[in-house]
C-alpha atoms as a PDB file:
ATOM      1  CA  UNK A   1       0.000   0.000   0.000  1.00  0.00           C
ATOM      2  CA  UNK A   2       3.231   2.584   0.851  1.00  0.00           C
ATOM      3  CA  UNK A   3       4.621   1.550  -1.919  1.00  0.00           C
ATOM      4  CA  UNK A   4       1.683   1.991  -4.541  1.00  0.00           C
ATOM      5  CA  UNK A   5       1.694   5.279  -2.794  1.00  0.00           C
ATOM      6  CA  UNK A   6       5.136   6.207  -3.531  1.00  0.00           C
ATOM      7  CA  UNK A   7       5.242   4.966  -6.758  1.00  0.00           C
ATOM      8  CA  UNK A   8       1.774   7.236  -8.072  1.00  0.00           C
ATOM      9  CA  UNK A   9       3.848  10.065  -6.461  1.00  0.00           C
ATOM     10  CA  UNK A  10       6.597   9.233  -8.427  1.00  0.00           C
ATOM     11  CA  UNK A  11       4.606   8.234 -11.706  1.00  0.00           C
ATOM     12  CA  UNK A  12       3.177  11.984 -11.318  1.00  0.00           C
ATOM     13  CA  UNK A  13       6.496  13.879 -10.574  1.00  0.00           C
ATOM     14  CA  UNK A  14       8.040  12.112 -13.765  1.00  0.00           C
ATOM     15  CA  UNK A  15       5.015  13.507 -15.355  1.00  0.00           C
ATOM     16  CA  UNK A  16       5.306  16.488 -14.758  1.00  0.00           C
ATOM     17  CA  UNK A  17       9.082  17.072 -15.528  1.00  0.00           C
ATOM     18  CA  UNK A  18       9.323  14.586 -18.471  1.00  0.00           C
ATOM     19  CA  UNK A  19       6.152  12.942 -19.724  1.00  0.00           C
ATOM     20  CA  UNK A  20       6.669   9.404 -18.768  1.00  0.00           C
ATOM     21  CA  UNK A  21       9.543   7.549 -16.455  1.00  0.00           C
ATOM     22  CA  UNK A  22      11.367   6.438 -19.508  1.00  0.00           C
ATOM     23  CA  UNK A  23      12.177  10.285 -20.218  1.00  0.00           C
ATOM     24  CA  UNK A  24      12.338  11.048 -16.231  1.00  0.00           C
ATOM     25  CA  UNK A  25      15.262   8.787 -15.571  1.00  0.00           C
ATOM     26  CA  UNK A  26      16.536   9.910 -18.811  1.00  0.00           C
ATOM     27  CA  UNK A  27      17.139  13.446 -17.599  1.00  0.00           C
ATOM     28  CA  UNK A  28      18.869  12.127 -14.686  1.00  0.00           C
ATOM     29  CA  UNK A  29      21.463  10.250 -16.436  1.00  0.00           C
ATOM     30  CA  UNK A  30      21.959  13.117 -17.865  1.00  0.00           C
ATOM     31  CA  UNK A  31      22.508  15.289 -14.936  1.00  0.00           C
ATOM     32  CA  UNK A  32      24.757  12.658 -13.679  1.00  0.00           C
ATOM     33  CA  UNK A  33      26.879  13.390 -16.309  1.00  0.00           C
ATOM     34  CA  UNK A  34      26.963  17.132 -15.816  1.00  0.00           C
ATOM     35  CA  UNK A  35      27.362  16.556 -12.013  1.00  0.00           C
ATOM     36  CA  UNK A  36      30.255  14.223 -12.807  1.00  0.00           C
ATOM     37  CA  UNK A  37      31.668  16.984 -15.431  1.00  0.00           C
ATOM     38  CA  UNK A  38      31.586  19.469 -12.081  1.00  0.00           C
ATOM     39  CA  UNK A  39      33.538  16.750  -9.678  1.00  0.00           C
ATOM     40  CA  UNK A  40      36.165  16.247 -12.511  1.00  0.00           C
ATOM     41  CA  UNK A  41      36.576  20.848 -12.989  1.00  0.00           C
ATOM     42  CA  UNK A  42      36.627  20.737  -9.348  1.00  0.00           C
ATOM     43  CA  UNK A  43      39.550  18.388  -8.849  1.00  0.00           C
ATOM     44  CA  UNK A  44      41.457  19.928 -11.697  1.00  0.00           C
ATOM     45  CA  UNK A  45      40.686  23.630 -10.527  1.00  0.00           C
ATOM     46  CA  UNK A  46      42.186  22.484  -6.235  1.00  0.00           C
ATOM     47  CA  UNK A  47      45.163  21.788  -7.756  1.00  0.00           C
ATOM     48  CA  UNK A  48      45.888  23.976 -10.475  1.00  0.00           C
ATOM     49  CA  UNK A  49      45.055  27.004  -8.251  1.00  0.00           C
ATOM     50  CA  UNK A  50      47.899  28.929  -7.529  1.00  0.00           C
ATOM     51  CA  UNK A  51      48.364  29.307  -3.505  1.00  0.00           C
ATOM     52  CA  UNK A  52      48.332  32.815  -3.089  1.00  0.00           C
ATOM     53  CA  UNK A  53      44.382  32.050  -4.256  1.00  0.00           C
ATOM     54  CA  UNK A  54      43.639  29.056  -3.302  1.00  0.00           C
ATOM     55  CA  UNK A  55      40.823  28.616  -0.747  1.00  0.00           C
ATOM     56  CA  UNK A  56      42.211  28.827   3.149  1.00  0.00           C
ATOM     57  CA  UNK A  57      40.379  25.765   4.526  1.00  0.00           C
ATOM     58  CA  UNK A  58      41.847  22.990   6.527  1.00  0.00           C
ATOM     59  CA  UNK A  59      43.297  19.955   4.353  1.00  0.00           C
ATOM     60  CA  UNK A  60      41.101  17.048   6.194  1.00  0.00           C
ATOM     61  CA  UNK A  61      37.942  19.809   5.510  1.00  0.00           C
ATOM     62  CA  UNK A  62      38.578  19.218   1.740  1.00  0.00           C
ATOM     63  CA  UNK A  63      38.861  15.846   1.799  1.00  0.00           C
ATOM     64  CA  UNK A  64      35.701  15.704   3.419  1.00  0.00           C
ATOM     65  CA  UNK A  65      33.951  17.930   0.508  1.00  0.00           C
ATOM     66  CA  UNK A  66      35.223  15.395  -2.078  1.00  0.00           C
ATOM     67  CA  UNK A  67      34.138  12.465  -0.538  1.00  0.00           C
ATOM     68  CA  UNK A  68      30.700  14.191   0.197  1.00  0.00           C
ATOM     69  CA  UNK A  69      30.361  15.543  -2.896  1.00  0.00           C
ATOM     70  CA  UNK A  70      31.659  12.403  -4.665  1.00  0.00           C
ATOM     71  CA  UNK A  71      29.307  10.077  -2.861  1.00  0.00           C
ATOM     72  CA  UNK A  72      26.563  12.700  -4.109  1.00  0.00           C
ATOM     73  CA  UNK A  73      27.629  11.989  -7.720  1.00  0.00           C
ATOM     74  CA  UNK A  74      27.600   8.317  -6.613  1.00  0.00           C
ATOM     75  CA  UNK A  75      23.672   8.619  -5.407  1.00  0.00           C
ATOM     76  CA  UNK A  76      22.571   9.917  -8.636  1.00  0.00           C
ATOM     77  CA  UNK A  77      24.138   7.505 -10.663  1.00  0.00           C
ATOM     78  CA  UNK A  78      22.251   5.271  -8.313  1.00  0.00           C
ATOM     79  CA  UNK A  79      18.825   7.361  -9.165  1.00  0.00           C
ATOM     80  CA  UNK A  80      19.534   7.790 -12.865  1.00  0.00           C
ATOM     81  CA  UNK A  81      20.502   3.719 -13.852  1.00  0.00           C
ATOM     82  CA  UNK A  82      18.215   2.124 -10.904  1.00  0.00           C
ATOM     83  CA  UNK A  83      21.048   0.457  -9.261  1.00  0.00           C
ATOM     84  CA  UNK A  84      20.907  -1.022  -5.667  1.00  0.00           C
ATOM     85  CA  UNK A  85      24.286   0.034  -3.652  1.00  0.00           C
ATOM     86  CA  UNK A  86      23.875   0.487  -0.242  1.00  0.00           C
ATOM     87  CA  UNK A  87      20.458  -0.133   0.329  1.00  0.00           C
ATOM     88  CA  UNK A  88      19.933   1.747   3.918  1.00  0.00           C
ATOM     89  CA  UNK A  89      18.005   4.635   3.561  1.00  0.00           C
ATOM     90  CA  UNK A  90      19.874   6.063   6.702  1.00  0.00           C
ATOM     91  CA  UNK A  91      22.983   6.311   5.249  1.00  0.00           C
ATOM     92  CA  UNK A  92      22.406   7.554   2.381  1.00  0.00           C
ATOM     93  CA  UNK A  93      20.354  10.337   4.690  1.00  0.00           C
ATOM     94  CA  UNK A  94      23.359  10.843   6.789  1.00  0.00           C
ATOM     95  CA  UNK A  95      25.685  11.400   3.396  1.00  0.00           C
ATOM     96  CA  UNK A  96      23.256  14.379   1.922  1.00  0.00           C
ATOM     97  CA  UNK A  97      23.584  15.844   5.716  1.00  0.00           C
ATOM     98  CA  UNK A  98      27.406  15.591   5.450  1.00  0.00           C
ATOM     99  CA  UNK A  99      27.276  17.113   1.982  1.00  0.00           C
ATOM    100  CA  UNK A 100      24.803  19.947   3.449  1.00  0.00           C
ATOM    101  CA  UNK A 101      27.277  20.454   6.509  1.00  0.00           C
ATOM    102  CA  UNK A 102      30.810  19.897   4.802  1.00  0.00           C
ATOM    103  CA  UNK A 103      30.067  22.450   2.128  1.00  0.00           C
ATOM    104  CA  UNK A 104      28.388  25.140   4.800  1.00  0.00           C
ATOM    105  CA  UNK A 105      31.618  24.775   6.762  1.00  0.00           C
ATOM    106  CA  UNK A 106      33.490  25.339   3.103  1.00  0.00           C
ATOM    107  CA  UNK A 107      31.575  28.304   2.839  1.00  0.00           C
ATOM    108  CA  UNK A 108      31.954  29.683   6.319  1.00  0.00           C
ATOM    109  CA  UNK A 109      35.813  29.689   6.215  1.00  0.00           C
ATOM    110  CA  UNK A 110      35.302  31.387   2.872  1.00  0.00           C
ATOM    111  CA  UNK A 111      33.517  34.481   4.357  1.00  0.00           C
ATOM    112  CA  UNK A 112      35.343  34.637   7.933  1.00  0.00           C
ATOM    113  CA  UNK A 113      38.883  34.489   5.894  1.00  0.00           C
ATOM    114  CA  UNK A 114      37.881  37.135   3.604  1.00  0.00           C
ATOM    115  CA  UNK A 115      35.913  39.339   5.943  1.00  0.00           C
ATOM    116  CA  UNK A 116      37.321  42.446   4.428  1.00  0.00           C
ATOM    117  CA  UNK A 117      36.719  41.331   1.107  1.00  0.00           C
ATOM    118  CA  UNK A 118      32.765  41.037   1.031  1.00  0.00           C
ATOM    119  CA  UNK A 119      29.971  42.818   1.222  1.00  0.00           C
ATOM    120  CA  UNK A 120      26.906  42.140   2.607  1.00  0.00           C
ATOM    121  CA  UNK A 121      24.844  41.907  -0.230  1.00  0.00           C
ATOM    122  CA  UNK A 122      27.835  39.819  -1.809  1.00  0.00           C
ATOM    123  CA  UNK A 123      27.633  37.298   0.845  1.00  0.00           C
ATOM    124  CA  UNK A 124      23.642  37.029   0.900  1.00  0.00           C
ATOM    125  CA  UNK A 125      23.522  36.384  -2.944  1.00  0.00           C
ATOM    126  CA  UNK A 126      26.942  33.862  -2.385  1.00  0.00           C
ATOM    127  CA  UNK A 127      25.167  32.232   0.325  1.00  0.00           C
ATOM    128  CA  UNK A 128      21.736  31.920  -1.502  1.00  0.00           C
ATOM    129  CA  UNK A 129      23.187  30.469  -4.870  1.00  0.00           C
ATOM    130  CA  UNK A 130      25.313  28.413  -2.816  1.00  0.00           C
ATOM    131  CA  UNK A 131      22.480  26.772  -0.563  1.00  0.00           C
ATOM    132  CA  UNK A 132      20.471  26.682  -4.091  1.00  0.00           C
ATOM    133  CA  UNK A 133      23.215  24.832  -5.826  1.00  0.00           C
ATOM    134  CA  UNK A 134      23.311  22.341  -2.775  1.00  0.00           C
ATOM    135  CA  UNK A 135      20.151  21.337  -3.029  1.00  0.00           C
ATOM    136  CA  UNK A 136      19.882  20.775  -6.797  1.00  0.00           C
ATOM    137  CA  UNK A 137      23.235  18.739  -6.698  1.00  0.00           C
ATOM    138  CA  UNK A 138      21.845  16.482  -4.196  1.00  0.00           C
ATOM    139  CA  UNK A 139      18.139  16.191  -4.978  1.00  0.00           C
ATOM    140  CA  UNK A 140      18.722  12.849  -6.984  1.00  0.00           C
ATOM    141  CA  UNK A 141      20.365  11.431  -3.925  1.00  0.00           C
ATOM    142  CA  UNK A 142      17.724  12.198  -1.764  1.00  0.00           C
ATOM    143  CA  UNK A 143      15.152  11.077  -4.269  1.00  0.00           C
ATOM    144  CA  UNK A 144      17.063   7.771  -4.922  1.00  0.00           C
ATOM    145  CA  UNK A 145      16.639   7.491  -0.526  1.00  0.00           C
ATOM    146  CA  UNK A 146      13.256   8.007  -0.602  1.00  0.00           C
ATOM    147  CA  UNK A 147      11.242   6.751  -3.591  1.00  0.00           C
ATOM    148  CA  UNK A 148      13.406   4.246  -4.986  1.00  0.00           C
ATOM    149  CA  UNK A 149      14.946   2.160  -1.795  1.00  0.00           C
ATOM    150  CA  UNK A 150      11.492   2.877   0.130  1.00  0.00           C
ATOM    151  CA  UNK A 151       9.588   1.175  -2.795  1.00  0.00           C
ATOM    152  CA  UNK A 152      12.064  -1.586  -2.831  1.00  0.00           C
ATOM    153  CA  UNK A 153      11.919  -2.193   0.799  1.00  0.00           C
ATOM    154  CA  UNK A 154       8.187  -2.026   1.348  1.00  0.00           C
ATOM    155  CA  UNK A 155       7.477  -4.717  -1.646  1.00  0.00           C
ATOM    156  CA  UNK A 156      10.567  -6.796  -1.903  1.00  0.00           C
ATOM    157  CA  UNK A 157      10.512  -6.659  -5.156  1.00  0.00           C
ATOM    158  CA  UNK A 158      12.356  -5.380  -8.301  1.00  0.00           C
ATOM    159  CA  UNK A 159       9.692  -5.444 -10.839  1.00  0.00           C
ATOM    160  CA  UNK A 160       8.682  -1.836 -10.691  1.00  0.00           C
ATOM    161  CA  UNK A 161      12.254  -1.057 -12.234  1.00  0.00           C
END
């Protein structure tokens, strides 16, 4: 009965964004690959920064971005080609949390180490976009915990897919 529920709700979303699941999941994959494109500039831009610019974080703080952000990218490959890694809904919770609080923590050492350098208005519209970009990057994770792992928990089952 959950499940039926869950899957009309998701049966309607795709709707909505795509016309039918097919096209849905087809979107996804390819946001995966655009998310994917941004872990790859990201790498190559922390180390070909020079370090007179380079963002004044600790070292163990961006390790902890990557692996948040990379198990992010991991969650919607999950979403976008319906694969079953980590089935706990928990964890998966507990990563888009760590991606939420890793990346606010980013962003806080930005604006105290460059208090001179901002204005207000600068760090409402950084902080906005930034919170904004967050939760687009890791909708598809968050979906994948919620539709897709409920569905397959409450009917045991992989014929929906």
């Amino acid at each position: 009965m959950v499940g039926g529920f869950f899957l009309k709700i998701q049966t309607t979303l795709c709707s909505v964004i795509g016309g039918s699941m097919v096209v849905a999941r087809l979107f996804w994959k390819i946001f995966f690959i655009v998310q994917i494109s941004l872990l790859l500039f990201s790498l190559y831009d922390a180390y070909s920064l020079p370090d007179i610019i380079a963002p004044s974080h600790p070292n163990w703080l961006g390790f902890l971005v990557f692996f948040s952000d990379f198990m992010m990218t991991f969650g919607t490959l999950c979403y976008a080609f319906k694969l079953k890694v980590l089935p706990r809904a928990a964890i998966w919770m507990a990563l888009v949390f760590l991606f939420f609080m890793s990346n606010s923590i980013i962003l806080f050492f930005d604006f105290y180490n460059n208090l001179i350098g901002y204005e207000v208005n600068e760090i409402v519209n950084k902080l906005f976009f930034s919170v904004v970009i967050y939760c687009v990057l890791a909708l598809p994770t968050y979906l994948y915990c919620r539709w897709d792992l409920t569905f397959l928990k409450n009917n045991k089952t992989d014929s929906a897919f």
